[in-house]
C-alpha atoms as a PDB file:
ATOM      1  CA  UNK A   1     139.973  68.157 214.179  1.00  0.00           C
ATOM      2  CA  UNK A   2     141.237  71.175 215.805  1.00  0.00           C
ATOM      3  CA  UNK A   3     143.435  73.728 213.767  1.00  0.00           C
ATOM      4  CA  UNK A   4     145.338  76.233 215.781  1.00  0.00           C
ATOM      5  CA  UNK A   5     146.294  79.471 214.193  1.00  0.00           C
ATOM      6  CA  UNK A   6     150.051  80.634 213.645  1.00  0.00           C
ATOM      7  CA  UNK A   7     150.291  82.339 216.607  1.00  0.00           C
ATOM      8  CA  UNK A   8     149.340  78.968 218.829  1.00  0.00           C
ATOM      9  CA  UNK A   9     151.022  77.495 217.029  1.00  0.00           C
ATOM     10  CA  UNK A  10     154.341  79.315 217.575  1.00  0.00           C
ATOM     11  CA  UNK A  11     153.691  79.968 221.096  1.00  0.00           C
ATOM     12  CA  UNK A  12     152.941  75.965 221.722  1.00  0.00           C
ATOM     13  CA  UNK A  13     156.662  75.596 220.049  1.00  0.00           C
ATOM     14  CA  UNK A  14     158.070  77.719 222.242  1.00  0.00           C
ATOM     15  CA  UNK A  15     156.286  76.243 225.161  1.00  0.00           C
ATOM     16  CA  UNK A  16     157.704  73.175 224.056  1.00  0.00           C
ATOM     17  CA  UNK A  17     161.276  73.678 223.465  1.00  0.00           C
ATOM     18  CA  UNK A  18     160.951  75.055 226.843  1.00  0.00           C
ATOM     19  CA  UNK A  19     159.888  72.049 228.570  1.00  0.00           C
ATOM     20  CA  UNK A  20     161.879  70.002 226.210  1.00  0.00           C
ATOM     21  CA  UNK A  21     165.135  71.206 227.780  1.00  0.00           C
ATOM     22  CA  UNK A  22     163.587  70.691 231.310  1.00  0.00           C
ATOM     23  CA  UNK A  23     163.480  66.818 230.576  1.00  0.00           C
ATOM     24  CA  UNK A  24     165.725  64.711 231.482  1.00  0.00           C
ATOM     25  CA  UNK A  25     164.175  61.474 230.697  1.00  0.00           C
ATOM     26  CA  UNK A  26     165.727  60.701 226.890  1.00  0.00           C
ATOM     27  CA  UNK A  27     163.168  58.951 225.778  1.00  0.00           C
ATOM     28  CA  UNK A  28     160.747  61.771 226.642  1.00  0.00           C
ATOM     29  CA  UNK A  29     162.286  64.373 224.726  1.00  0.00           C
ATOM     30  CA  UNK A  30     162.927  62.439 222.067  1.00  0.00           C
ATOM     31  CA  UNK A  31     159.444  62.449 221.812  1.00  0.00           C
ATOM     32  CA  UNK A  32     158.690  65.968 222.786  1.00  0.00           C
ATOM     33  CA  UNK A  33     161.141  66.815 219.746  1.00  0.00           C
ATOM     34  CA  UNK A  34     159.173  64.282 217.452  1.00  0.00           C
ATOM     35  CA  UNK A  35     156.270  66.569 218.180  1.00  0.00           C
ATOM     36  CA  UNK A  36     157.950  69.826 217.757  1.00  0.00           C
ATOM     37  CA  UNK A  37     158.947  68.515 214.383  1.00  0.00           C
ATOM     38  CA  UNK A  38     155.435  68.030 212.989  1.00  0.00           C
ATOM     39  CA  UNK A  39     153.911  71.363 215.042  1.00  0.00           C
ATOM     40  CA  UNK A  40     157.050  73.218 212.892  1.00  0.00           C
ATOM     41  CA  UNK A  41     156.174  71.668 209.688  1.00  0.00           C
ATOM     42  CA  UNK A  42     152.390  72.951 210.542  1.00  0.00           C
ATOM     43  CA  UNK A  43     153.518  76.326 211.068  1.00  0.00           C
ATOM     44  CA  UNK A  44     155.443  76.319 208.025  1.00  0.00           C
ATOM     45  CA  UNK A  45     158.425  78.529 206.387  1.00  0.00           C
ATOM     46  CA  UNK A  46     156.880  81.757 207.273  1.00  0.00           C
ATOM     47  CA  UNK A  47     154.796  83.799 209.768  1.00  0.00           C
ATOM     48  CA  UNK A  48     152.963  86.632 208.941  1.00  0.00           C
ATOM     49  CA  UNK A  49     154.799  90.168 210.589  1.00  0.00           C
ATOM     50  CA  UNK A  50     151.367  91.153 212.521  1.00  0.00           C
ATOM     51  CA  UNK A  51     151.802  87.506 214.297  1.00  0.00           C
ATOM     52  CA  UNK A  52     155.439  87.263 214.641  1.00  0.00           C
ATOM     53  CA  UNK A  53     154.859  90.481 216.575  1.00  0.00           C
ATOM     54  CA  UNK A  54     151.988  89.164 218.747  1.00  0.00           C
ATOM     55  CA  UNK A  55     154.769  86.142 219.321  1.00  0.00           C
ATOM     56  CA  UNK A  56     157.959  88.244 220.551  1.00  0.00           C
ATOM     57  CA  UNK A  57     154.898  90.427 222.552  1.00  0.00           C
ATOM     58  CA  UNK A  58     156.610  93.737 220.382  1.00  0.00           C
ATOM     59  CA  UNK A  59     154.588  95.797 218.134  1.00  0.00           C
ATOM     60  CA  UNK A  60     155.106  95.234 214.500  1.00  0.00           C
ATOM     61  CA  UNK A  61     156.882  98.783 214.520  1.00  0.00           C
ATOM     62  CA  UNK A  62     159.559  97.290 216.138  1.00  0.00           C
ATOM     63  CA  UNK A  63     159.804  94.322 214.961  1.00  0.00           C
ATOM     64  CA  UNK A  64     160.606  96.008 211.259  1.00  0.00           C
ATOM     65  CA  UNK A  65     163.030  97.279 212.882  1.00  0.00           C
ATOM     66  CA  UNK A  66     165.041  94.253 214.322  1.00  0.00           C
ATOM     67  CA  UNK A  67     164.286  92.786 210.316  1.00  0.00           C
ATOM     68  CA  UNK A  68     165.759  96.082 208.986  1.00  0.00           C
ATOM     69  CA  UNK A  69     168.661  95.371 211.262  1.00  0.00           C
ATOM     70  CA  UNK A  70     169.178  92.421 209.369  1.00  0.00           C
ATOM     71  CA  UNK A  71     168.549  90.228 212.394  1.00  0.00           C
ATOM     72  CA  UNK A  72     165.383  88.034 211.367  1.00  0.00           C
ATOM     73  CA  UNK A  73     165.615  87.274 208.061  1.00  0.00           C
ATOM     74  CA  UNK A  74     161.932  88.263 205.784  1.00  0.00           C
ATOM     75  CA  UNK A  75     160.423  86.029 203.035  1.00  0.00           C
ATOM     76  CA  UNK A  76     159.349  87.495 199.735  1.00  0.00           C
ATOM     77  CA  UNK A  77     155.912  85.604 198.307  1.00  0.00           C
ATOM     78  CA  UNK A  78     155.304  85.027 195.095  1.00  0.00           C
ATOM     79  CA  UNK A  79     152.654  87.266 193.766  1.00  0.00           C
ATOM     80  CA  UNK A  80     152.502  89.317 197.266  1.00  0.00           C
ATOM     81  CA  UNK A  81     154.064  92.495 197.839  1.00  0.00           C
ATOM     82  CA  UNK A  82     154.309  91.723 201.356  1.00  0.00           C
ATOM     83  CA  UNK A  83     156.992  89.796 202.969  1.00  0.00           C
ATOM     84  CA  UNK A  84     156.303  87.333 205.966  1.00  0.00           C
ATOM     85  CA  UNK A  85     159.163  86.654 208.584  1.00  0.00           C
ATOM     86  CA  UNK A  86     161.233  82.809 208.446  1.00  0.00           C
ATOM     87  CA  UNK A  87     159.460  80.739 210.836  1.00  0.00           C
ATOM     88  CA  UNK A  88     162.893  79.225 212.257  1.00  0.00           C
ATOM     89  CA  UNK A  89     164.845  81.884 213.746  1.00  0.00           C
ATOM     90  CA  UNK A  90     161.491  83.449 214.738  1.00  0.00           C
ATOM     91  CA  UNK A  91     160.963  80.616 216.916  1.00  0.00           C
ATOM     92  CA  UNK A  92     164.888  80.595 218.415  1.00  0.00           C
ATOM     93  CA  UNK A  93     164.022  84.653 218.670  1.00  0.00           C
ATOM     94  CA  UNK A  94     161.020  83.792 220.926  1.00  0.00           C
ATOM     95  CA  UNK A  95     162.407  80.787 222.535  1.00  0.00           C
ATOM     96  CA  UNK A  96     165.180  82.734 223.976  1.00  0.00           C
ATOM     97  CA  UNK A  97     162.708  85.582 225.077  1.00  0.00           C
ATOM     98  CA  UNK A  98     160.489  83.423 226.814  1.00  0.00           C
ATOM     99  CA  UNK A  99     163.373  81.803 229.121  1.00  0.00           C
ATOM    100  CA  UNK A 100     163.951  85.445 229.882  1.00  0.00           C
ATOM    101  CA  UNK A 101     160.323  85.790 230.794  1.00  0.00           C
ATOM    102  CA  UNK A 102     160.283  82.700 233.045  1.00  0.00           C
ATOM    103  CA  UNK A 103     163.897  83.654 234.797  1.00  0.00           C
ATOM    104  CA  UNK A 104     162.231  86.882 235.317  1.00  0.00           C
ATOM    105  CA  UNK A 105     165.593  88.503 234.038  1.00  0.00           C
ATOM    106  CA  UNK A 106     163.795  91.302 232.278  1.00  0.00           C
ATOM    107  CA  UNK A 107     160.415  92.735 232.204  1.00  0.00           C
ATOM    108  CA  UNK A 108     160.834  95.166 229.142  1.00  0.00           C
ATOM    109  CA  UNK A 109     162.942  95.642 226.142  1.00  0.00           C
ATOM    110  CA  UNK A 110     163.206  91.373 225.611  1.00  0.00           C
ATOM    111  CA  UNK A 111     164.455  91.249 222.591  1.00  0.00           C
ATOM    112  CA  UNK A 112     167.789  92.994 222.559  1.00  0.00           C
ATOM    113  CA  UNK A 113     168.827  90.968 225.587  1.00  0.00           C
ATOM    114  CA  UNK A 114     167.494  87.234 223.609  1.00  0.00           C
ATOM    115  CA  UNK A 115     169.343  88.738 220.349  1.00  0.00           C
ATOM    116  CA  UNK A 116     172.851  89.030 222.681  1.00  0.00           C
ATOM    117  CA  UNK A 117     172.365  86.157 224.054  1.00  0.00           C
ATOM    118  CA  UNK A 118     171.821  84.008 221.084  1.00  0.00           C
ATOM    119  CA  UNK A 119     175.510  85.360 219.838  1.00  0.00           C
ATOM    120  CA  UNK A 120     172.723  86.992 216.699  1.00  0.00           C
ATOM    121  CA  UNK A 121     175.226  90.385 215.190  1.00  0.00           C
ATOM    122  CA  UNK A 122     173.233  92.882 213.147  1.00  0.00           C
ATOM    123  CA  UNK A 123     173.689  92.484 209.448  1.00  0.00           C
ATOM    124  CA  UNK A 124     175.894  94.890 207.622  1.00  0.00           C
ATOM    125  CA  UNK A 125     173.630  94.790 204.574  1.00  0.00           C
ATOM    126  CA  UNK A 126     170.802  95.573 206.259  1.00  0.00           C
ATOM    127  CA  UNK A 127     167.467  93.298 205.540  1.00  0.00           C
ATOM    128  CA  UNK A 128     167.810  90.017 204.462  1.00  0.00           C
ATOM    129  CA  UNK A 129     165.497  88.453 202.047  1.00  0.00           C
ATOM    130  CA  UNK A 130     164.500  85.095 201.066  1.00  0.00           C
ATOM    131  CA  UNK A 131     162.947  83.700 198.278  1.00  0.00           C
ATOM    132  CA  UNK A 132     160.375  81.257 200.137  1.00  0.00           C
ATOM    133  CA  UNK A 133     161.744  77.944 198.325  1.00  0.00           C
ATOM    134  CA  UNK A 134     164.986  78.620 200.221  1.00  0.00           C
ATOM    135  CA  UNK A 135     163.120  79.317 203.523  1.00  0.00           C
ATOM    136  CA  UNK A 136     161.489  75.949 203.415  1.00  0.00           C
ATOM    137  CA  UNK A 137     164.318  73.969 202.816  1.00  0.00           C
ATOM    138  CA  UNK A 138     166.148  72.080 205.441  1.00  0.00           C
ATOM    139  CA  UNK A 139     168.900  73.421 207.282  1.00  0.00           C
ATOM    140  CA  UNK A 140     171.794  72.039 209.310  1.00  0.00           C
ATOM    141  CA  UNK A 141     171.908  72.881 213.231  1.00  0.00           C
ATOM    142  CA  UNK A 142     174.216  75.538 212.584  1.00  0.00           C
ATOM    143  CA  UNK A 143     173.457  79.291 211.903  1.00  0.00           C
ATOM    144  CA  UNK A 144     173.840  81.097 208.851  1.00  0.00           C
ATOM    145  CA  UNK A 145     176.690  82.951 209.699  1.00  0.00           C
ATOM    146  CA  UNK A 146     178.715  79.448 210.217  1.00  0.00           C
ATOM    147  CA  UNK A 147     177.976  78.284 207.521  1.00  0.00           C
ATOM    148  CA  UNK A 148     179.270  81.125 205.596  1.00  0.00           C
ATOM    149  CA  UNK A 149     182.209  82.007 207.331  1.00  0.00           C
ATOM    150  CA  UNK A 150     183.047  78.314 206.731  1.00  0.00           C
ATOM    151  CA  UNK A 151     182.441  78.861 202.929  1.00  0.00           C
ATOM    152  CA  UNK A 152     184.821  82.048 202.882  1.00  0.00           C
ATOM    153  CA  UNK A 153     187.726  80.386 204.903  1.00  0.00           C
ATOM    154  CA  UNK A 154     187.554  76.881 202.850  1.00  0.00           C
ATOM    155  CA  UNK A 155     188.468  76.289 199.364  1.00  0.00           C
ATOM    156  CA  UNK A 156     186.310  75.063 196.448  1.00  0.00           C
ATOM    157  CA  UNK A 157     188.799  71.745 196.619  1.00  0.00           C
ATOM    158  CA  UNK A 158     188.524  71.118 200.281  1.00  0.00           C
ATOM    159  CA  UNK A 159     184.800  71.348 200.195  1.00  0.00           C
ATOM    160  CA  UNK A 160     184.518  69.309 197.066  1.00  0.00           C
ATOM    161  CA  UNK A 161     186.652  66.727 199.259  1.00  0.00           C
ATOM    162  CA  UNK A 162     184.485  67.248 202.154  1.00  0.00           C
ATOM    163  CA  UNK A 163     181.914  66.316 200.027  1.00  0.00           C
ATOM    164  CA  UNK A 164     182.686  62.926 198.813  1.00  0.00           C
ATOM    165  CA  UNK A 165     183.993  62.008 201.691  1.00  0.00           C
ATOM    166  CA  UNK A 166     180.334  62.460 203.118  1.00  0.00           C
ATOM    167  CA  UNK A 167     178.872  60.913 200.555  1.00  0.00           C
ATOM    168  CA  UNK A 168     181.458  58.096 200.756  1.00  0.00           C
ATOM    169  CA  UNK A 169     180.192  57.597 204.178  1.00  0.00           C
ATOM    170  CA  UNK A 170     176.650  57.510 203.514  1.00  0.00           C
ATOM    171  CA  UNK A 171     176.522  55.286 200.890  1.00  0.00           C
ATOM    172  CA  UNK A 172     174.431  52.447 201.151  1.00  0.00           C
ATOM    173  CA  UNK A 173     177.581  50.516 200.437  1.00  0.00           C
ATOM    174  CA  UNK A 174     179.419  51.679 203.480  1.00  0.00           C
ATOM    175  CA  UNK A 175     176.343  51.960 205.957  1.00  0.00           C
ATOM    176  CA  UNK A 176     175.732  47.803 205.228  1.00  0.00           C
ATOM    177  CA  UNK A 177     179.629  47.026 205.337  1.00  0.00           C
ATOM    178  CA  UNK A 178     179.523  49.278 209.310  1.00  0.00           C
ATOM    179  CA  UNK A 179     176.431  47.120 210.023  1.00  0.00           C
ATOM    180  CA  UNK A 180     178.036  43.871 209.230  1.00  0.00           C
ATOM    181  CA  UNK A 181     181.077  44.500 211.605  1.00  0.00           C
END
């Protein structure tokens, strides 16, 4: 068995989404995004800063400073002093940068073009730090900031609502009764 390293990894992603979005066969990207899916889960919740760097093609210099900008979020590991960057928005980060490469757009200074583009605003508090059990956990297609703004413009009540009506929906119950008709 071959095992690619993080970096390959990350840069076969990103290769992938790429060619992903070039399909337009269905049943073809379906598939491609079947094997992003299980390339992701190999690269796991983090990435190491020296290889995110190698990824965006930006020295690790500045790449602390697009973290300390609050723009890629960092990981804390238990029993390390060192924090790793979140695999996910690393990979939208790159993804983004290498369709600039490709469109030839820019040839330098990638990343603050890729960060306008994908709507990313620097964080007020500065860094951002996870505790890894929240990195690896799944996430809706939405970014961060949605989901939060939604949280501060909807009450406990309506969300509770929101809620079980969800759940109401995707109860085995419900899903057999949709079947039947």
């Amino acid at each position: 068995m071959i095992y690619l390293d993080q970096v390959d990894l990350a840069t076969s992603i990103v290769q992938l989404r790429h060619a992903i979005v070039k399909t337009r066969d269905r049943a073809t990207r379906t598939e491609l995004r079947e094997v992003e899916v299980r390339l992701r889960r190999a690269l796991g919740p983090t990435i190491p800063k020296t290889k995110a760097a190698v990824v965006l093609g930006i020295s690790v210099t500045a790449l602390d400073r697009w973290v300390g900008g609050g723009f890629l979020p960092v990981v804390e590991r238990p029993g390390s002093s060192r924090h790793e960057l979140e695999s996910r928005p690393l990979l939208e980060l790159a993804a983004q940068v290498h369709r600039l490469n490709i469109d030839g757009v820019v040839t330098h200074g990638r990343i603050a073009p890729a960060v306008k583009l994908l709507g990313w605003k620097a964080d007020p508090a500065g860094r951002r730090v996870l505790r890894l059990d929240v990195a690896a956990l799944p996430r809706p297609n939405i970014s961060e900031r949605e989901l939060v703004e939604n949280f501060r413009t909807t009450t406990p009540e309506r969300r509770l609502r929101e809620a079980a009506e969800l759940s109401r929906f995707l109860s085995p119950s419900s899903l057999s009764t949709e079947r039947a008709a």
